[in-house]
Protein backbone atom coordinates (compact mmCIF):
# COMPACT_ATOMS: atom_id res chain seq x y z
CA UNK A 1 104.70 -65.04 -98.77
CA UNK A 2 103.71 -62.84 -101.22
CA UNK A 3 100.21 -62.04 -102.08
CA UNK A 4 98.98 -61.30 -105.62
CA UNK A 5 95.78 -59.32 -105.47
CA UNK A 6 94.48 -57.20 -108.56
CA UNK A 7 91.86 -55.22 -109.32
CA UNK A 8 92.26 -54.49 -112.96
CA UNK A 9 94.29 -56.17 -116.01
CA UNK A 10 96.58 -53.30 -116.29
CA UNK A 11 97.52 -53.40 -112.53
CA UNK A 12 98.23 -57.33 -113.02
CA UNK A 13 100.45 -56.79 -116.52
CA UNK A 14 102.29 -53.97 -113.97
CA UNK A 15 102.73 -56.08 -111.18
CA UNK A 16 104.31 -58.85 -113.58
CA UNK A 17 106.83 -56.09 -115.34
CA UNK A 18 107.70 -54.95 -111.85
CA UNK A 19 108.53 -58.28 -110.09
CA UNK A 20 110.65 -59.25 -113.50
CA UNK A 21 114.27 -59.33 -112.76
CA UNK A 22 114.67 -58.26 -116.76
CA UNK A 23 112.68 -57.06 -119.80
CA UNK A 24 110.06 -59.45 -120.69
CA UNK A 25 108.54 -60.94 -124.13
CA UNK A 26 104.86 -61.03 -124.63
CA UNK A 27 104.97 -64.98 -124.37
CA UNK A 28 106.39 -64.40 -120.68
CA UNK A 29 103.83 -62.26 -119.68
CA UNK A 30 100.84 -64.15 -120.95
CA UNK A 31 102.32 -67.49 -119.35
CA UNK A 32 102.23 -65.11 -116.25
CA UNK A 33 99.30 -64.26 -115.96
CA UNK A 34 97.45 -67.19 -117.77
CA UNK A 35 96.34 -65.18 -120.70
CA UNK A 36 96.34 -65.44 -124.57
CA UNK A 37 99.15 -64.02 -126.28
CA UNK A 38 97.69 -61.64 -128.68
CA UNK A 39 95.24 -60.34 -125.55
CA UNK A 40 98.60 -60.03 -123.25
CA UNK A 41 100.35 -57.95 -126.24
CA UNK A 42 97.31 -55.28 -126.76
CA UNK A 43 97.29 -54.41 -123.02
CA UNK A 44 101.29 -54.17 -123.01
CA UNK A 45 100.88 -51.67 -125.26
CA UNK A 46 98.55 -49.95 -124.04
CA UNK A 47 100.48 -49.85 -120.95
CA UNK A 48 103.48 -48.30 -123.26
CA UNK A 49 100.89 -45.75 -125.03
CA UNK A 50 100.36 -44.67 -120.94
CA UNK A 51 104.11 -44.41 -120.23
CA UNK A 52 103.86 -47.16 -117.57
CA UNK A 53 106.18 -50.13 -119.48
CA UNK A 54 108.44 -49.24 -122.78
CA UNK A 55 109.41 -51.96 -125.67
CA UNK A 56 113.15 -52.36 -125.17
CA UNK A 57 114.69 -55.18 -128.00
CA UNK A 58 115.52 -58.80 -126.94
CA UNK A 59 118.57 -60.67 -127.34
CA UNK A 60 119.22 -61.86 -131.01
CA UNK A 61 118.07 -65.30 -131.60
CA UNK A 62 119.56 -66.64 -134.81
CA UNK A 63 118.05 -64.89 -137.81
CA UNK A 64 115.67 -62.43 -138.45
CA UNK A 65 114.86 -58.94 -135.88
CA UNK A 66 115.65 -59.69 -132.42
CA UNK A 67 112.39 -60.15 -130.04
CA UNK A 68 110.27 -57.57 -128.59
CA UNK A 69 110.28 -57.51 -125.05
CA UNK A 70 108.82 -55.07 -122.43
CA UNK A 71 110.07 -53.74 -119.15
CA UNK A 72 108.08 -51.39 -116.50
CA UNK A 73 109.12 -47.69 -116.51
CA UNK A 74 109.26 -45.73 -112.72
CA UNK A 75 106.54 -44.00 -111.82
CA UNK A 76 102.57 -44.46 -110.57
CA UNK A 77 99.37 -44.59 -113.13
CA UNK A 78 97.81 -41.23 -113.17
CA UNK A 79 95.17 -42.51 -114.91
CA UNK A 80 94.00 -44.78 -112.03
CA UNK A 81 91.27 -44.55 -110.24
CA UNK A 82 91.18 -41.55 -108.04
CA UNK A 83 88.81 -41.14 -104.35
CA UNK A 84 88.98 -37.23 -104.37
CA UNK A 85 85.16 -36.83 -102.16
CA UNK A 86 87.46 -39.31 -99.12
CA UNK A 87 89.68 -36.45 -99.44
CA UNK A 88 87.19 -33.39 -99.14
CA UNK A 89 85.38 -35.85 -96.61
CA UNK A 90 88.24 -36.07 -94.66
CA UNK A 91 89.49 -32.75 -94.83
CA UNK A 92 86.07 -30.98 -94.16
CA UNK A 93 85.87 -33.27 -90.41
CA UNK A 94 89.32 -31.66 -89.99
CA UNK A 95 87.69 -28.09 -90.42
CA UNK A 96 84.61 -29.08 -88.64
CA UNK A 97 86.96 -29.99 -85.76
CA UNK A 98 88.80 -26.70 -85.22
CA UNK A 99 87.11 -23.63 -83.32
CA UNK A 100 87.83 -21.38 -86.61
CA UNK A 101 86.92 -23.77 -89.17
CA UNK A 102 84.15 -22.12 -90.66
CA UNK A 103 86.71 -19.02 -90.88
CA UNK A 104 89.41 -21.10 -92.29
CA UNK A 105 86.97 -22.44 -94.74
CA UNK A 106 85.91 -18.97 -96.09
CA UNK A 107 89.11 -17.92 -96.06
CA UNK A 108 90.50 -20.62 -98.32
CA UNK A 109 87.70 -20.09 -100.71
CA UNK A 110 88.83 -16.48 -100.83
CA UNK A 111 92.46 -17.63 -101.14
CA UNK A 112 91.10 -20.18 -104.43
CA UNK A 113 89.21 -17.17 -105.93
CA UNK A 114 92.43 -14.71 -106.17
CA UNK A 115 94.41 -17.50 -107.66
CA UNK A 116 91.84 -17.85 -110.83
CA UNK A 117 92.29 -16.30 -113.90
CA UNK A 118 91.24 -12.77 -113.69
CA UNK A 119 88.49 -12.60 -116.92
CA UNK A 120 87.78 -9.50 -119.11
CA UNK A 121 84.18 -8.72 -118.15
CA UNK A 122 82.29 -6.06 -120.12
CA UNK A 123 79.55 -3.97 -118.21
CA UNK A 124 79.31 -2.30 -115.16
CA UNK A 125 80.34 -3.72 -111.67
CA UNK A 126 77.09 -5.70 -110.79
CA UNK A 127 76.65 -6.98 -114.51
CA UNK A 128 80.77 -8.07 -114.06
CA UNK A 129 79.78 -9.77 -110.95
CA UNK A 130 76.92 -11.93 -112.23
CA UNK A 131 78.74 -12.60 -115.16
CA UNK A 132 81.89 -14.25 -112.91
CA UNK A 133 79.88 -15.84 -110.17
CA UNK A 134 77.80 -17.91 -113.24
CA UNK A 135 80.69 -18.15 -115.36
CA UNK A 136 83.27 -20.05 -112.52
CA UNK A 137 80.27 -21.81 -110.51
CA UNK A 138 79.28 -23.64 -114.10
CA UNK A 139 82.42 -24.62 -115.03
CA UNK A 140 82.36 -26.64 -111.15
CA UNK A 141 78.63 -28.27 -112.13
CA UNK A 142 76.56 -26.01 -109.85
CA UNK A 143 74.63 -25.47 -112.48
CA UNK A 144 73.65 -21.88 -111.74
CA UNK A 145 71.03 -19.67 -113.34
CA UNK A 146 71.29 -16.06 -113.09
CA UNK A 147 68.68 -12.99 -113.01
CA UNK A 148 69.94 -9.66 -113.08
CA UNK A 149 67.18 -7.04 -112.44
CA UNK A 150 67.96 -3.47 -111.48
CA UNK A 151 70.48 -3.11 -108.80
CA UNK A 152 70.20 -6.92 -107.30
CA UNK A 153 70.78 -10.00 -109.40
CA UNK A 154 69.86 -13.75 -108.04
CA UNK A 155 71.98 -16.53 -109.02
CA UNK A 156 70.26 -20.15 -107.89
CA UNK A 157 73.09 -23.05 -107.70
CA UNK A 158 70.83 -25.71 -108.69
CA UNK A 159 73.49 -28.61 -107.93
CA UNK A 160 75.79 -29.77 -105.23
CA UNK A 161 78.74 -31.23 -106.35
CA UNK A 162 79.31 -31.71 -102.22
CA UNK A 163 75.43 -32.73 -101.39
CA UNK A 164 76.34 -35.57 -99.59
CA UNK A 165 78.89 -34.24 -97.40
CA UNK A 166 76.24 -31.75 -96.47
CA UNK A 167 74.71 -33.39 -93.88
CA UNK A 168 77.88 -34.07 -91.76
CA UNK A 169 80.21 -30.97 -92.24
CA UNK A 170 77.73 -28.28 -93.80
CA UNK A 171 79.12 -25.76 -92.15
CA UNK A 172 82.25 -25.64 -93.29
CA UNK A 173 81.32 -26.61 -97.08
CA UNK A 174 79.53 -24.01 -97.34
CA UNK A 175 81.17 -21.31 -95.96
CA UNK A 176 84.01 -22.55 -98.53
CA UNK A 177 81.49 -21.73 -100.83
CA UNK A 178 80.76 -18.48 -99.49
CA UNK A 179 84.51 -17.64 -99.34
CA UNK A 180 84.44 -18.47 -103.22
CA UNK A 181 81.70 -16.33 -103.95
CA UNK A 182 83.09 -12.85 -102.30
CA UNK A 183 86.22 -13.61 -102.95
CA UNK A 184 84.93 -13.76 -107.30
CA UNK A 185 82.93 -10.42 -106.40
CA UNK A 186 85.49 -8.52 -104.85
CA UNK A 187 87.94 -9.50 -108.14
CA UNK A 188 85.28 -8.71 -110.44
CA UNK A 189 83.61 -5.54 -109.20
CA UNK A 190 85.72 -4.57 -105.86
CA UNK A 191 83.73 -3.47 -102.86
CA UNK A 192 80.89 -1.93 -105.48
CA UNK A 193 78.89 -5.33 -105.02
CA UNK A 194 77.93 -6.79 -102.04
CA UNK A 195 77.15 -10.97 -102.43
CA UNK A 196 75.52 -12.86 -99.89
CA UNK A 197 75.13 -17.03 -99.92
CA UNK A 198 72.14 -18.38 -98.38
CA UNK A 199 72.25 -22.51 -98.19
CA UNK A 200 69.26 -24.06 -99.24
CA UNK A 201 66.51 -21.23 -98.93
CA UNK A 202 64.71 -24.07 -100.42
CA UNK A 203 65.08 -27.73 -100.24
CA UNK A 204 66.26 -27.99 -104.32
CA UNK A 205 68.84 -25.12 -104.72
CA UNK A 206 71.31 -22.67 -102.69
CA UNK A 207 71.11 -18.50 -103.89
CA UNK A 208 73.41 -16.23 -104.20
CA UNK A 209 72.53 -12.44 -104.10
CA UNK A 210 74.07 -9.65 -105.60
CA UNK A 211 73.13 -6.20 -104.60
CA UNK A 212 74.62 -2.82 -105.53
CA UNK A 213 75.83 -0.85 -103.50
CA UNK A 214 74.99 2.82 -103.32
CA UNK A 215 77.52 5.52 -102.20
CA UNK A 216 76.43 7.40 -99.49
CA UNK A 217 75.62 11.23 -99.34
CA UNK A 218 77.08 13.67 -97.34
């Protein structure tokens, strides 16, 4: 027995191509799935505009241009819908779960740091620094703010975009983060800068702190 359960008109209009022995018309498709014609013919092609069917031509019936017909292509919607925080949720109990975890955490955020883009950075090291740590941490909607005075600069992540996995595997989500952040400050400005990540000094935002460091005197 086969059971027909959908959760979107595209997935149906696939399901219907991909149980087809052959190409089908629009008319076939509509009759089934039990819905108008012109309606069934707008989401085919959508579904060709997405690469997921293509229009192939009918057999010639008498007359005139030989029907339309459609036919699934191979291959899985990338635009569907996607469950990446199940992912990090299940990966981050797998950290949490090892002894090293919060190492192999940090490490893996310095791993994802060396693989960006390295970014030409005007100004000295601790100026290069703030300038990264904003920069990368903005484009991932931590929504950081930066102040740079003298030798120390504060950076406040005012978002989360892992808040509510916080509460169960903190430990390792953040030391991911702090893995990102040295790993951006030693690309940016070597071993010139030191960074530090504090989770939640207060209750609405995480810092980061950037100090200089001074070369010491024989």
């Amino acid at each position: 027995m086969y059971i027909w359960f959908v959760t979107s008109r595209r997935t149906a209009l696939r399901q219907v191509l991909h149980r087809a022995a052959g190409a089908m018309t629009a008319q076939q498709v509509a009759d089934a799935v039990g819905w108008p014609v012109e309606t069934t013919r707008l989401h085919l092609e959508e579904l060709v505009g997405a690469q997921l069917a293509e229009r192939v031509p009918g057999a010639p019936r008498g007359r005139g241009r030989p029907p339309m017909t459609y036919r699934a292509t191979v291959g899985m919607d990338t635009a569907g819908p996607t469950q990446y925080r199940l992912l990090a949720g299940l990966l981050a109990r797998t950290l949490c779960e090892q002894p090293n975890g919060r190492a192999l955490a940090r490490a893996a955020g310095r791993a994802w740091a060396s693989e960006q883009p390295t970014e030409a950075i005007d100004g000295a090291p601790l100026t290069r620094a703030t300038t990264a740590l904003t920069s990368r941490f903005d484009a991932h909607e931590f929504a950081p703010t930066a102040a740079l005075t003298g030798n120390r600069a504060e950076i406040t992540l005012w978002h989360c975009p892992f808040l509510d996995l916080i509460p169960d595997y903190g430990d390792v989500i953040c030391s991911l983060h702090d893995g990102m952040v040295d790993g951006i400050t030693h690309a940016t400005a070597g071993t010139s800068v030191a960074a530090q990540l504090t989770p939640f000094p207060r209750p609405d935002s995480c810092q980061i702190t950037l100090t200089r460091r001074t070369r010491r005197k024989d």
